[in-house]
N, C-alpha and C. Protein backbone atom coordinates (compact mmCIF):
# COMPACT_ATOMS: atom_id res chain seq x y z
N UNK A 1 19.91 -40.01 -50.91
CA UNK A 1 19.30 -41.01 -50.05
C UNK A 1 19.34 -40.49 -48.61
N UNK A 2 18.38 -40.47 -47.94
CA UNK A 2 18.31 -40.40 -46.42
C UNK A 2 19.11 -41.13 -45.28
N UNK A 3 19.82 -40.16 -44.36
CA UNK A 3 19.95 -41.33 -43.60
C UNK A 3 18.79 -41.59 -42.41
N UNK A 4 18.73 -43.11 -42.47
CA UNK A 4 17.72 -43.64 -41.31
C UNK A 4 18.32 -44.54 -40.07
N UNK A 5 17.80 -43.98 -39.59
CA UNK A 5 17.74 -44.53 -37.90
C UNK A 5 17.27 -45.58 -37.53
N UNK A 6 17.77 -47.15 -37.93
CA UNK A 6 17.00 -48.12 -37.21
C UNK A 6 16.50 -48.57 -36.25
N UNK A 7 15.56 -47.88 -35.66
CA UNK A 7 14.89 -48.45 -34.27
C UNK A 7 13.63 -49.23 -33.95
N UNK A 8 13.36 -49.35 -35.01
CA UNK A 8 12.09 -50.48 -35.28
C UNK A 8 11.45 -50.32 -36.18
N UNK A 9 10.55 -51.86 -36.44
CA UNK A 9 10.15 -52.52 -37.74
C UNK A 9 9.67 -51.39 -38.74
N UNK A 10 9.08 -50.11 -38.69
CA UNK A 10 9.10 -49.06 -39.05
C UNK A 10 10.16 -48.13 -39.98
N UNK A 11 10.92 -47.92 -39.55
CA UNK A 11 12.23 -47.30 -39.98
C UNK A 11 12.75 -48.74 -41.41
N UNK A 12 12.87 -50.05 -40.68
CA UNK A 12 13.54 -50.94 -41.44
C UNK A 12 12.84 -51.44 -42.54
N UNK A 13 11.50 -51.06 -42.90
CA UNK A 13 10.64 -50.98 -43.74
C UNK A 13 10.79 -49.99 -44.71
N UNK A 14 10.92 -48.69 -44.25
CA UNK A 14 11.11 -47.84 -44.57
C UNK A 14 13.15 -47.61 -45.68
N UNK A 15 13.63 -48.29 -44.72
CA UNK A 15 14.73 -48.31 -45.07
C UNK A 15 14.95 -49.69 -46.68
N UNK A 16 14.05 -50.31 -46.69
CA UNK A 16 13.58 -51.69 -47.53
C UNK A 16 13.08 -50.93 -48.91
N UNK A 17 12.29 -50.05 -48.28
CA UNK A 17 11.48 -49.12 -49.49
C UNK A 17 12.29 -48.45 -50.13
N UNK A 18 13.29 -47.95 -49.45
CA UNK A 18 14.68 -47.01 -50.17
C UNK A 18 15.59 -47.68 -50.69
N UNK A 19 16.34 -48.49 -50.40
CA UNK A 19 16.85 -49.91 -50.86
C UNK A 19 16.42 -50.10 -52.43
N UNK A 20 15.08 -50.31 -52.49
CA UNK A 20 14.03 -51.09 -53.81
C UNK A 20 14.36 -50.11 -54.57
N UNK A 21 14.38 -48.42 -54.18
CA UNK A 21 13.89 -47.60 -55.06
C UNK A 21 15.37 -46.64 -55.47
N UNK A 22 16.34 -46.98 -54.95
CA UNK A 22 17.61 -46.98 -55.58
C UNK A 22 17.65 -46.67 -56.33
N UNK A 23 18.60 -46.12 -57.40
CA UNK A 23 19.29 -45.81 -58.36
C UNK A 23 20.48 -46.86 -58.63
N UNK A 24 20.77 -47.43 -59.42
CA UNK A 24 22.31 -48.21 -59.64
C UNK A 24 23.17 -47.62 -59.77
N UNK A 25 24.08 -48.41 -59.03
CA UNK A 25 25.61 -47.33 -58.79
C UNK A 25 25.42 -46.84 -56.97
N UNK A 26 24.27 -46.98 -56.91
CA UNK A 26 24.12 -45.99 -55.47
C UNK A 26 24.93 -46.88 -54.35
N UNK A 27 25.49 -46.42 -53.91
CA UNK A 27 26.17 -46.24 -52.77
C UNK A 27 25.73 -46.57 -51.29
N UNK A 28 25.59 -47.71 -50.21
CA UNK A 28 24.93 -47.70 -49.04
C UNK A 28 25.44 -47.95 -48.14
N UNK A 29 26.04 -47.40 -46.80
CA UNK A 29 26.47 -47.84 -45.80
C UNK A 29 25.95 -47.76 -44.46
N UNK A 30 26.08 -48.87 -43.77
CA UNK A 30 25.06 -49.08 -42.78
C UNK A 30 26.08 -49.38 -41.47
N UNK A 31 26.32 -47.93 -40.65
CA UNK A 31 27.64 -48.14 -39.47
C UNK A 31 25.99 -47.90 -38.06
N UNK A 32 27.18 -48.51 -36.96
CA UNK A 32 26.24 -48.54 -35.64
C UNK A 32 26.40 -47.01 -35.15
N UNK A 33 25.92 -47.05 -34.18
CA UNK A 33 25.60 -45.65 -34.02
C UNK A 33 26.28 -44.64 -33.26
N UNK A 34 26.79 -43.47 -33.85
CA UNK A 34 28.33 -43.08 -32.73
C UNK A 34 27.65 -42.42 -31.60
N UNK A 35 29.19 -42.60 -30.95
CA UNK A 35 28.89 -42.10 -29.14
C UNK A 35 28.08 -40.99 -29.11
N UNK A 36 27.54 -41.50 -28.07
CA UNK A 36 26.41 -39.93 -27.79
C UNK A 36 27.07 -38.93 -27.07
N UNK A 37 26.36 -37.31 -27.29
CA UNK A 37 27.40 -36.53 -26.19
C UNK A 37 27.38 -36.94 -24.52
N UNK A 38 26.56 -37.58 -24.07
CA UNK A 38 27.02 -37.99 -22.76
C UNK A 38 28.13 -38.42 -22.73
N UNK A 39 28.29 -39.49 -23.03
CA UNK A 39 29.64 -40.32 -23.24
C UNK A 39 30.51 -39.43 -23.58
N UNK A 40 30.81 -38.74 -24.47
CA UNK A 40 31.24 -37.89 -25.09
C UNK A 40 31.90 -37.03 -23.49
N UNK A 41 30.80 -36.16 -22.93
CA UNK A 41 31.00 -35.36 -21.53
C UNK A 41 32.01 -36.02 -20.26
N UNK A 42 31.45 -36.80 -20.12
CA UNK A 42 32.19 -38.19 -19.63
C UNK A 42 33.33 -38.48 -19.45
N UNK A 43 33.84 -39.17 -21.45
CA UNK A 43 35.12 -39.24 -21.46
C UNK A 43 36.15 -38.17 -20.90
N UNK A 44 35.92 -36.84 -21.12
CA UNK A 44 36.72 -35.94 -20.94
C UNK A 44 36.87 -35.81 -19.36
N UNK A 45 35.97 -35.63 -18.45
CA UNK A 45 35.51 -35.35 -17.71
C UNK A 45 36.58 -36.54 -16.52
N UNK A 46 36.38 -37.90 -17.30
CA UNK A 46 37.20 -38.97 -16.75
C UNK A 46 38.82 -39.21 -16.88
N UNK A 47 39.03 -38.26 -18.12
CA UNK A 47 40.41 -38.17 -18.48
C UNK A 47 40.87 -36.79 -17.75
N UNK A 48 39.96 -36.09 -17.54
CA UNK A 48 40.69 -34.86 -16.51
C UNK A 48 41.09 -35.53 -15.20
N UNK A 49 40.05 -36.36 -14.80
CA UNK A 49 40.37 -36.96 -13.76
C UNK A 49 41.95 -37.93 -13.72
N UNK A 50 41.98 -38.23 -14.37
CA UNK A 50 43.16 -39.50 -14.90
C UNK A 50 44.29 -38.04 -14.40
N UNK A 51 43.80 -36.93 -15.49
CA UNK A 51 45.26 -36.13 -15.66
C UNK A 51 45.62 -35.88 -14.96
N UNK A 52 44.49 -35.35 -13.46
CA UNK A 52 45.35 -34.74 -12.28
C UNK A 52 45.54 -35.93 -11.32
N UNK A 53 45.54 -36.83 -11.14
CA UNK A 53 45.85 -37.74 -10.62
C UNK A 53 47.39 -38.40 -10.72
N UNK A 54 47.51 -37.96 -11.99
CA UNK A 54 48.88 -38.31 -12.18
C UNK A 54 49.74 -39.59 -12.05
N UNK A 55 48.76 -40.79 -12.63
CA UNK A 55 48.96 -41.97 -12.19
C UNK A 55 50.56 -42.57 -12.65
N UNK A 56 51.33 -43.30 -11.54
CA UNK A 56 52.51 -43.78 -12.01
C UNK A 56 53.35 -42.58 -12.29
N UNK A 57 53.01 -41.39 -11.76
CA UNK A 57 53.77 -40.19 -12.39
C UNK A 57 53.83 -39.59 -13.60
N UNK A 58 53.09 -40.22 -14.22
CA UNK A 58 52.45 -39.59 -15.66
C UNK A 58 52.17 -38.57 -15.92
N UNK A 59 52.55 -37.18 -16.16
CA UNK A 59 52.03 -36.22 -16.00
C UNK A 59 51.67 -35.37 -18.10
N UNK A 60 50.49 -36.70 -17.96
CA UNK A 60 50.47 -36.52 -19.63
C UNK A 60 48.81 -35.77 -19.74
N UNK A 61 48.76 -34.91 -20.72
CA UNK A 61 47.20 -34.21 -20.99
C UNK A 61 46.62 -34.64 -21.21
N UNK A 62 45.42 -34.65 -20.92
CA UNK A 62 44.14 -35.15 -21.30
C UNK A 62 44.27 -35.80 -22.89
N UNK A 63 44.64 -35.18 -23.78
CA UNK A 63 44.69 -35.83 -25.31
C UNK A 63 45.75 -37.18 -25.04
N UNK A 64 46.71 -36.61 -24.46
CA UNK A 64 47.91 -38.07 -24.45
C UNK A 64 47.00 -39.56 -23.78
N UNK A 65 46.46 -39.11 -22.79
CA UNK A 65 45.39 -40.17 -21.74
C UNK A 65 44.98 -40.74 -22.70
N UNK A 66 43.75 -40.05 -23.53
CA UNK A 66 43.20 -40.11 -24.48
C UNK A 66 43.69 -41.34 -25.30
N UNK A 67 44.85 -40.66 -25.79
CA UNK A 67 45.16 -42.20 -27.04
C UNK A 67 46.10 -42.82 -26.38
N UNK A 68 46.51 -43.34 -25.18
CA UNK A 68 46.91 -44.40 -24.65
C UNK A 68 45.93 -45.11 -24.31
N UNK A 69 44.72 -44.74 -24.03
CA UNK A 69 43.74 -45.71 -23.66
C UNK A 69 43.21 -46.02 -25.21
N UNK A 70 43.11 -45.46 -26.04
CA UNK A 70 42.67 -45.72 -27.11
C UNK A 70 43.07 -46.62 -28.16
N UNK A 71 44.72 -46.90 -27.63
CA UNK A 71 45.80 -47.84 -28.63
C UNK A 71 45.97 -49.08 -27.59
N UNK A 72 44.95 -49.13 -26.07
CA UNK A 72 45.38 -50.05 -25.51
C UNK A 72 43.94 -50.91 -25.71
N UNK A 73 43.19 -50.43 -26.58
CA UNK A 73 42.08 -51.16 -26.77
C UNK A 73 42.07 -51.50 -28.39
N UNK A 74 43.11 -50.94 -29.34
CA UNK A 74 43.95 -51.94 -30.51
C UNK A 74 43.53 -50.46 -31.43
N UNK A 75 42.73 -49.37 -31.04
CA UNK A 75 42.52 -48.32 -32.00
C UNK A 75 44.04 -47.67 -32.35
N UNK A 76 43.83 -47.60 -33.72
CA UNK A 76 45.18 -46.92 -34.32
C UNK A 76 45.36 -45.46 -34.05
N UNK A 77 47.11 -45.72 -33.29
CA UNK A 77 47.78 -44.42 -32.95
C UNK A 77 48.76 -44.05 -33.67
N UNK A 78 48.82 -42.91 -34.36
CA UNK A 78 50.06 -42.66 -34.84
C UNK A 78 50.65 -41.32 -34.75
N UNK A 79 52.09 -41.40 -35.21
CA UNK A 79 52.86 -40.50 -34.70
C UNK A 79 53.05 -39.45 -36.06
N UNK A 80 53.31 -38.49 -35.59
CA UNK A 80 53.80 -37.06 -37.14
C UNK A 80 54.51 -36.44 -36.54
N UNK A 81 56.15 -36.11 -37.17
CA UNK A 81 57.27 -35.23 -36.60
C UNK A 81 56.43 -33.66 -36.64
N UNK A 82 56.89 -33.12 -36.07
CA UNK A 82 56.25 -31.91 -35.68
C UNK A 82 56.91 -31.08 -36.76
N UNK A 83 56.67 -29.82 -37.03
CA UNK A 83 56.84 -28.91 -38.05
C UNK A 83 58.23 -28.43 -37.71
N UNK A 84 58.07 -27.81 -36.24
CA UNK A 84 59.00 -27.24 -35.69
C UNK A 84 60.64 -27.84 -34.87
N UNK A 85 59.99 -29.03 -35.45
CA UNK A 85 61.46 -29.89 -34.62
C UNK A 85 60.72 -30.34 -33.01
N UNK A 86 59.68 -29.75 -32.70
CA UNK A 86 59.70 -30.15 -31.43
C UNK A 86 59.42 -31.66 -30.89
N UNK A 87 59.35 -32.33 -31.87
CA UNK A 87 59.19 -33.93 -31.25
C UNK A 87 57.70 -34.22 -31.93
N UNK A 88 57.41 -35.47 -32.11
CA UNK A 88 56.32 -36.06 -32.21
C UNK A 88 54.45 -35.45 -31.68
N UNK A 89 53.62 -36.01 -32.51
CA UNK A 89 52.57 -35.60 -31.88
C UNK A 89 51.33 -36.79 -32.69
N UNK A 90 50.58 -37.21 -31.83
CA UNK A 90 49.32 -38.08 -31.86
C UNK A 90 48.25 -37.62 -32.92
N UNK A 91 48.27 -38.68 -33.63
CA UNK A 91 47.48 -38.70 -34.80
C UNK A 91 46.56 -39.77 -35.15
N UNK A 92 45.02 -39.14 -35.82
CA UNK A 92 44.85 -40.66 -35.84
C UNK A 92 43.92 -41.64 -34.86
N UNK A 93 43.38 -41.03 -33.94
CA UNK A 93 42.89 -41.24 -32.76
C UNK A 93 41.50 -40.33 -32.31
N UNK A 94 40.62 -40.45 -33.29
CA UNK A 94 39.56 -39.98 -33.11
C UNK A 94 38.35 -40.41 -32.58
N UNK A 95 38.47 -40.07 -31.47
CA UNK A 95 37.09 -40.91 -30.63
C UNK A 95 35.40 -40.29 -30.99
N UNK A 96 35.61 -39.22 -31.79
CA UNK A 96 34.46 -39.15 -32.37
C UNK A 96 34.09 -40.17 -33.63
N UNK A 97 34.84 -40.91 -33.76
CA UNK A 97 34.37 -41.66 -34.74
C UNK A 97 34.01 -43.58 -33.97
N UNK A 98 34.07 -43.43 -32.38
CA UNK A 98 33.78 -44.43 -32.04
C UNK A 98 32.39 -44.63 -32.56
N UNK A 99 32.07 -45.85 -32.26
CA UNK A 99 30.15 -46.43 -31.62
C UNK A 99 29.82 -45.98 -30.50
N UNK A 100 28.60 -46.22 -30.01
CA UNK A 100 27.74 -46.18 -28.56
C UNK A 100 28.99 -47.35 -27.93
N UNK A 101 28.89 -48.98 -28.42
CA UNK A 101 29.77 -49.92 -27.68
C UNK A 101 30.97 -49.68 -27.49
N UNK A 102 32.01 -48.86 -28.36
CA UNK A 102 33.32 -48.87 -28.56
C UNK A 102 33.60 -47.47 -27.40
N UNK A 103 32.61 -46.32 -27.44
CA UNK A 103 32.75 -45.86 -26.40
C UNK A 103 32.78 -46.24 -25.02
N UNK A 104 31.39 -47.16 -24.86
CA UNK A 104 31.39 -48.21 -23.66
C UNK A 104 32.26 -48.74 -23.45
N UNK A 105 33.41 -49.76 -23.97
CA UNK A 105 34.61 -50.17 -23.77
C UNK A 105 35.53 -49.09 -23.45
N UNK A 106 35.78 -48.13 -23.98
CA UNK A 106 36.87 -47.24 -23.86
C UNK A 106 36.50 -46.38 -22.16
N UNK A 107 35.39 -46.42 -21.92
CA UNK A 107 35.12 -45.64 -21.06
C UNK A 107 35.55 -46.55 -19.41
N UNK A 108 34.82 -47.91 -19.83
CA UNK A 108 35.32 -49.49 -18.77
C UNK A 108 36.58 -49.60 -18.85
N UNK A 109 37.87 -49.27 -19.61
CA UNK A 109 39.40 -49.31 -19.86
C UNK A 109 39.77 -48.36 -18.92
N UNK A 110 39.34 -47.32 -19.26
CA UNK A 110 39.42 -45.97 -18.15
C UNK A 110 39.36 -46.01 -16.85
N UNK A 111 37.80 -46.64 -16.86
CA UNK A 111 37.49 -46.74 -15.19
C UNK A 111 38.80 -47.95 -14.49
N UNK A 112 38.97 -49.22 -15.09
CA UNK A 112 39.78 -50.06 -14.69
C UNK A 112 41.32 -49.40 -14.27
N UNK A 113 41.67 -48.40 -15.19
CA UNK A 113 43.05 -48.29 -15.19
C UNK A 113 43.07 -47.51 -14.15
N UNK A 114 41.90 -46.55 -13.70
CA UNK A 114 41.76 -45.52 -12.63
C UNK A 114 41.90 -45.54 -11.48
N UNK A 115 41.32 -46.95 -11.36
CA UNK A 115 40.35 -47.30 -10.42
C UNK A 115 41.85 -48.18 -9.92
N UNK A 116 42.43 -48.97 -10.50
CA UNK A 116 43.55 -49.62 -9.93
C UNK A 116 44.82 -48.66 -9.60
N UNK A 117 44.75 -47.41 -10.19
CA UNK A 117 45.77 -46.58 -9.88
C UNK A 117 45.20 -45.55 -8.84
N UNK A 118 44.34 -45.59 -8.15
CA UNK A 118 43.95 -44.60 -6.68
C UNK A 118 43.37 -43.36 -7.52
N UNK A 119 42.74 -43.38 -8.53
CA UNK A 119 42.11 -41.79 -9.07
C UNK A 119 41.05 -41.71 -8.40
N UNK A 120 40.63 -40.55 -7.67
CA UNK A 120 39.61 -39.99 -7.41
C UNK A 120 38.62 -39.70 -8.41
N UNK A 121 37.83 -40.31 -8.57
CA UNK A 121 35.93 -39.77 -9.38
C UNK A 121 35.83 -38.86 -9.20
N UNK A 122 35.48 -37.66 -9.88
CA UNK A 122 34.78 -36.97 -9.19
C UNK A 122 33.97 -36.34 -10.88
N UNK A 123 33.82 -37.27 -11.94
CA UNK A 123 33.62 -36.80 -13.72
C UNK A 123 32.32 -36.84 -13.50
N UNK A 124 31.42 -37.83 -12.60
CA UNK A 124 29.90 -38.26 -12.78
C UNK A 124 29.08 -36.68 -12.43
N UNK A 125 29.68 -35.71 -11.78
CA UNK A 125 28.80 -34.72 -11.43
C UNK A 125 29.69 -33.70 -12.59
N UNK A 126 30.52 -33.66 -13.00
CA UNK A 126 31.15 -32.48 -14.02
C UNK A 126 30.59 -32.96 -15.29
N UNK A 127 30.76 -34.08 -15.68
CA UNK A 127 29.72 -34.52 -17.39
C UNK A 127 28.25 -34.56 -17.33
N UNK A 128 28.02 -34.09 -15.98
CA UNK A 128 25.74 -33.65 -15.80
C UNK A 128 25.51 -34.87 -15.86
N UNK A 129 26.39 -36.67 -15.50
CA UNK A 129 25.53 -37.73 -14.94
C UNK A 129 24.82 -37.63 -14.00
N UNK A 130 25.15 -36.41 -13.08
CA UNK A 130 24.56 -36.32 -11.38
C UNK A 130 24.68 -37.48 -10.57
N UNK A 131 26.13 -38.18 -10.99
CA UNK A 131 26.12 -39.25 -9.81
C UNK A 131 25.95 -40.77 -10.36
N UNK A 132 25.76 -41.09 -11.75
CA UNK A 132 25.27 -41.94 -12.31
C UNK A 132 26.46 -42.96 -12.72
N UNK A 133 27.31 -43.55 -12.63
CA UNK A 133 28.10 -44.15 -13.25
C UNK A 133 27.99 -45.18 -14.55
N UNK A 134 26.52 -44.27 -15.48
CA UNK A 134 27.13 -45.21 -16.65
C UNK A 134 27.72 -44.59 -17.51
């Protein structure tokens, strides 16, 4: 079965026609649509920013940023003892598997937490928005 792109009455017709012409047993799942690489450019771009900023004295990497903002918006974080004894490590926290919206939220969590802790912007010209803040 194809996957289709719902973007109008076209496609969802189309998608109606495939539906009908099924096989039983078949299998269909219908998820919204994941983050685009902008967003994608972005996030990182905004979490570098976070990193050197060093908010509250935090002096955590870009991945740690990452899933603290990610478990403070209820996405599951979890922990795995390390191989080597060296302590814990983040699991579980894949923002490629957000939406377009769930990125949008995660990205507004970011800006808020940034923005109240004195981080300097400077992601809108390093992720090729050129200045754009969405």
């Amino acid at each position: 079965m194809p996957t289709i792109y719902l973007v109008g009455r076209s496609q969802r017709d189309y998608a109606a026609a495939a539906l009908a012409q099924a096989p039983d047993r078949a299998v269909v799942t219908i998820t919204a649509e994941k983050r685009s690489e902008p967003q994608n450019r972005k996030l990182w771009a905004m979490l570098h920013d976070v990193a050197k900023a060093k908010p509250e004295g935090r002096q955590w990497t870009e991945d740690t940023w990452k899933s603290a903002f990610m478990q403070s918006l209820g996405h599951q974080v979890q922990f795995a003892e390390g191989l080597d004894g060296s302590g814990p490590f983040p699991i579980g926290f894949r923002s490629s598997k957000l939406s377009v919206a769930q990125m949008r939220d995660l990205i507004e969590v970011i800006y808020e937490y940034g923005t109240r802790h004195g981080v300097e912007w400077r992601e809108a010209k390093r992720a090729g928005w050129l200045g754009s803040d969405q």
